[in-house]
C-alpha atoms as a PDB file:
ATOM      1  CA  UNK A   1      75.757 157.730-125.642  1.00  0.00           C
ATOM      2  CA  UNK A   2      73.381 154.726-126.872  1.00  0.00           C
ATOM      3  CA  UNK A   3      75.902 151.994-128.169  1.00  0.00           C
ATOM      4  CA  UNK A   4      72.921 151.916-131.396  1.00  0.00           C
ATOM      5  CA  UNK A   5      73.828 155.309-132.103  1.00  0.00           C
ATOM      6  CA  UNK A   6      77.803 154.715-132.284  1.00  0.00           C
ATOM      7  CA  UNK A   7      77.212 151.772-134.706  1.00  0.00           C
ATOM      8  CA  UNK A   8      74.911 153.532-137.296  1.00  0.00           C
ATOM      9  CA  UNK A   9      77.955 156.694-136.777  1.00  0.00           C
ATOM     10  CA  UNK A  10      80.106 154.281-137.645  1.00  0.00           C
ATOM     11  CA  UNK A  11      78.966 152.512-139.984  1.00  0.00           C
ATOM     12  CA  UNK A  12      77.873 155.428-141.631  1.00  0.00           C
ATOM     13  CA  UNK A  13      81.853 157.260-141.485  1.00  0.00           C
ATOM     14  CA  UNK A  14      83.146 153.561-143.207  1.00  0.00           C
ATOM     15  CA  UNK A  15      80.749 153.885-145.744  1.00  0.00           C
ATOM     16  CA  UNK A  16      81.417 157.215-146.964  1.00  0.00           C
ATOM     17  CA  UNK A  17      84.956 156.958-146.828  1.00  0.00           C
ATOM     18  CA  UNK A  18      84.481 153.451-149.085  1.00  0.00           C
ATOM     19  CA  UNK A  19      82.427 154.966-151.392  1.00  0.00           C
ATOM     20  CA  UNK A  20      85.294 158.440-151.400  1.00  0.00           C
ATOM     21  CA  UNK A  21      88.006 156.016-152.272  1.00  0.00           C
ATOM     22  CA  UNK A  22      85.867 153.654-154.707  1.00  0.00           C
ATOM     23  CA  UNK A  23      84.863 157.365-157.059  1.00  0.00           C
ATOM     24  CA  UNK A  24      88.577 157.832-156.630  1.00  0.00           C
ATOM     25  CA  UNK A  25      89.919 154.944-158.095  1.00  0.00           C
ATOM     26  CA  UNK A  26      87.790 154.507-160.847  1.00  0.00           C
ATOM     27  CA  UNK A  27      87.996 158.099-162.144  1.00  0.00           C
ATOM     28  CA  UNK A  28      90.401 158.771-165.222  1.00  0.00           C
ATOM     29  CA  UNK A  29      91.225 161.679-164.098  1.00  0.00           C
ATOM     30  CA  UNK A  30      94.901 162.229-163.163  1.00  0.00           C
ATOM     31  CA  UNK A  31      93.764 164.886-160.389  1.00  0.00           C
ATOM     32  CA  UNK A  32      90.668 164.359-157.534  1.00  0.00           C
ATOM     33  CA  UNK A  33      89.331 166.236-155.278  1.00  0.00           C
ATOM     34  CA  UNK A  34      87.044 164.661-152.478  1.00  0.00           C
ATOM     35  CA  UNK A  35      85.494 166.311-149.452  1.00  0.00           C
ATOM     36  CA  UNK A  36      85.349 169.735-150.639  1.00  0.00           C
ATOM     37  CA  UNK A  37      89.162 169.805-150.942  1.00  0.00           C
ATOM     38  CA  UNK A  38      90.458 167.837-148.273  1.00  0.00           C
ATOM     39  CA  UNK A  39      91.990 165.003-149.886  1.00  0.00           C
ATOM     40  CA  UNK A  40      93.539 165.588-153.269  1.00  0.00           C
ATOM     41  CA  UNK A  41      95.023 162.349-154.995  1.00  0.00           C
ATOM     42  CA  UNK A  42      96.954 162.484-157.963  1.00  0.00           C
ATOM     43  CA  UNK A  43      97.337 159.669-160.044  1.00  0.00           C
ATOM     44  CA  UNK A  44      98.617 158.370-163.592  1.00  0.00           C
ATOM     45  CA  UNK A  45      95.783 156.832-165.216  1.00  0.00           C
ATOM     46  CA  UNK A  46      97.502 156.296-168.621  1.00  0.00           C
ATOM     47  CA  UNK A  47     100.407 154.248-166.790  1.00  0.00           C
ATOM     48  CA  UNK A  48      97.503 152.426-164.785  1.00  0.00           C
ATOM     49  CA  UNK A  49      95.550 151.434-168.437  1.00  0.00           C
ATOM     50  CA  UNK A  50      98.635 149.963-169.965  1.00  0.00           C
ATOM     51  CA  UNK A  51      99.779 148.071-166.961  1.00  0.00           C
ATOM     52  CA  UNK A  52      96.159 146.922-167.221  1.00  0.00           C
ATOM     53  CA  UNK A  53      96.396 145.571-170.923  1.00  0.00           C
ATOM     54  CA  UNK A  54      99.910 144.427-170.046  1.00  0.00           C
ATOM     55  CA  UNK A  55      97.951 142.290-167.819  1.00  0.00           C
ATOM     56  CA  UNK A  56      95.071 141.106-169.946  1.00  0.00           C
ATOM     57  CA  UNK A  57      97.163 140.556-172.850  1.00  0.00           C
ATOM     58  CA  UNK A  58     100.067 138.468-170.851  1.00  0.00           C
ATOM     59  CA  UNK A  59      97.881 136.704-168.444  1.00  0.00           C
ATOM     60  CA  UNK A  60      99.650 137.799-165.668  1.00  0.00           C
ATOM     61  CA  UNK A  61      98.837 140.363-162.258  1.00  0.00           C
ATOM     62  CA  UNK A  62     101.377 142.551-161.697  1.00  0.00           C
ATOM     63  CA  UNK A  63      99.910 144.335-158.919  1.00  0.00           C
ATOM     64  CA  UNK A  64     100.199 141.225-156.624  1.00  0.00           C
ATOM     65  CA  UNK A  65     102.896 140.823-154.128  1.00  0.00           C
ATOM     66  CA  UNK A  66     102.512 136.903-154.936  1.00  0.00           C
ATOM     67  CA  UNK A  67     105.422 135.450-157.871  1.00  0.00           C
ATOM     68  CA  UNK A  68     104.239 136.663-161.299  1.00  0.00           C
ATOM     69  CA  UNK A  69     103.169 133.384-163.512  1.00  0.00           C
ATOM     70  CA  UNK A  70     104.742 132.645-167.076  1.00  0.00           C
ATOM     71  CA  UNK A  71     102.467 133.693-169.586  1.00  0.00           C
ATOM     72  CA  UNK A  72     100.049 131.418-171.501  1.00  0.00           C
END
């Protein structure tokens, strides 16, 4: 198989699936469907919102692994 091929294949399958999990995630819906069915996430997008004004109003990323900062 021409090695040219394989890399536009490739690149191709790693874009889709970036651009699948990118609609995902930015949805507000608490229930997705991509690929006709095949993957089905279910999420809390409410929870998600306030943890994100938590954030905005406190200064702080809670979604980091690194040690939270004191708020400014």
């Amino acid at each position: 198989m021409d090695p040219i091929l394989v890399s536009v294949i490739c690149g191709f399958s790693v874009t889709f699936a970036g651009l699948m999990l990118k609609y995902a995630f930015r949805s507000k819906c608490s229930h997705v469907n991509l690929c006709w069915g095949c993957v089905a996430i279910e999420r809390d997008p409410e929870a998600e919102n306030k943890e994100e004004q938590i954030e905005l109003d406190h200064g702080i990323n809670l979604s980091s692994d690194s040690s939270i900062s004191s708020p400014k």
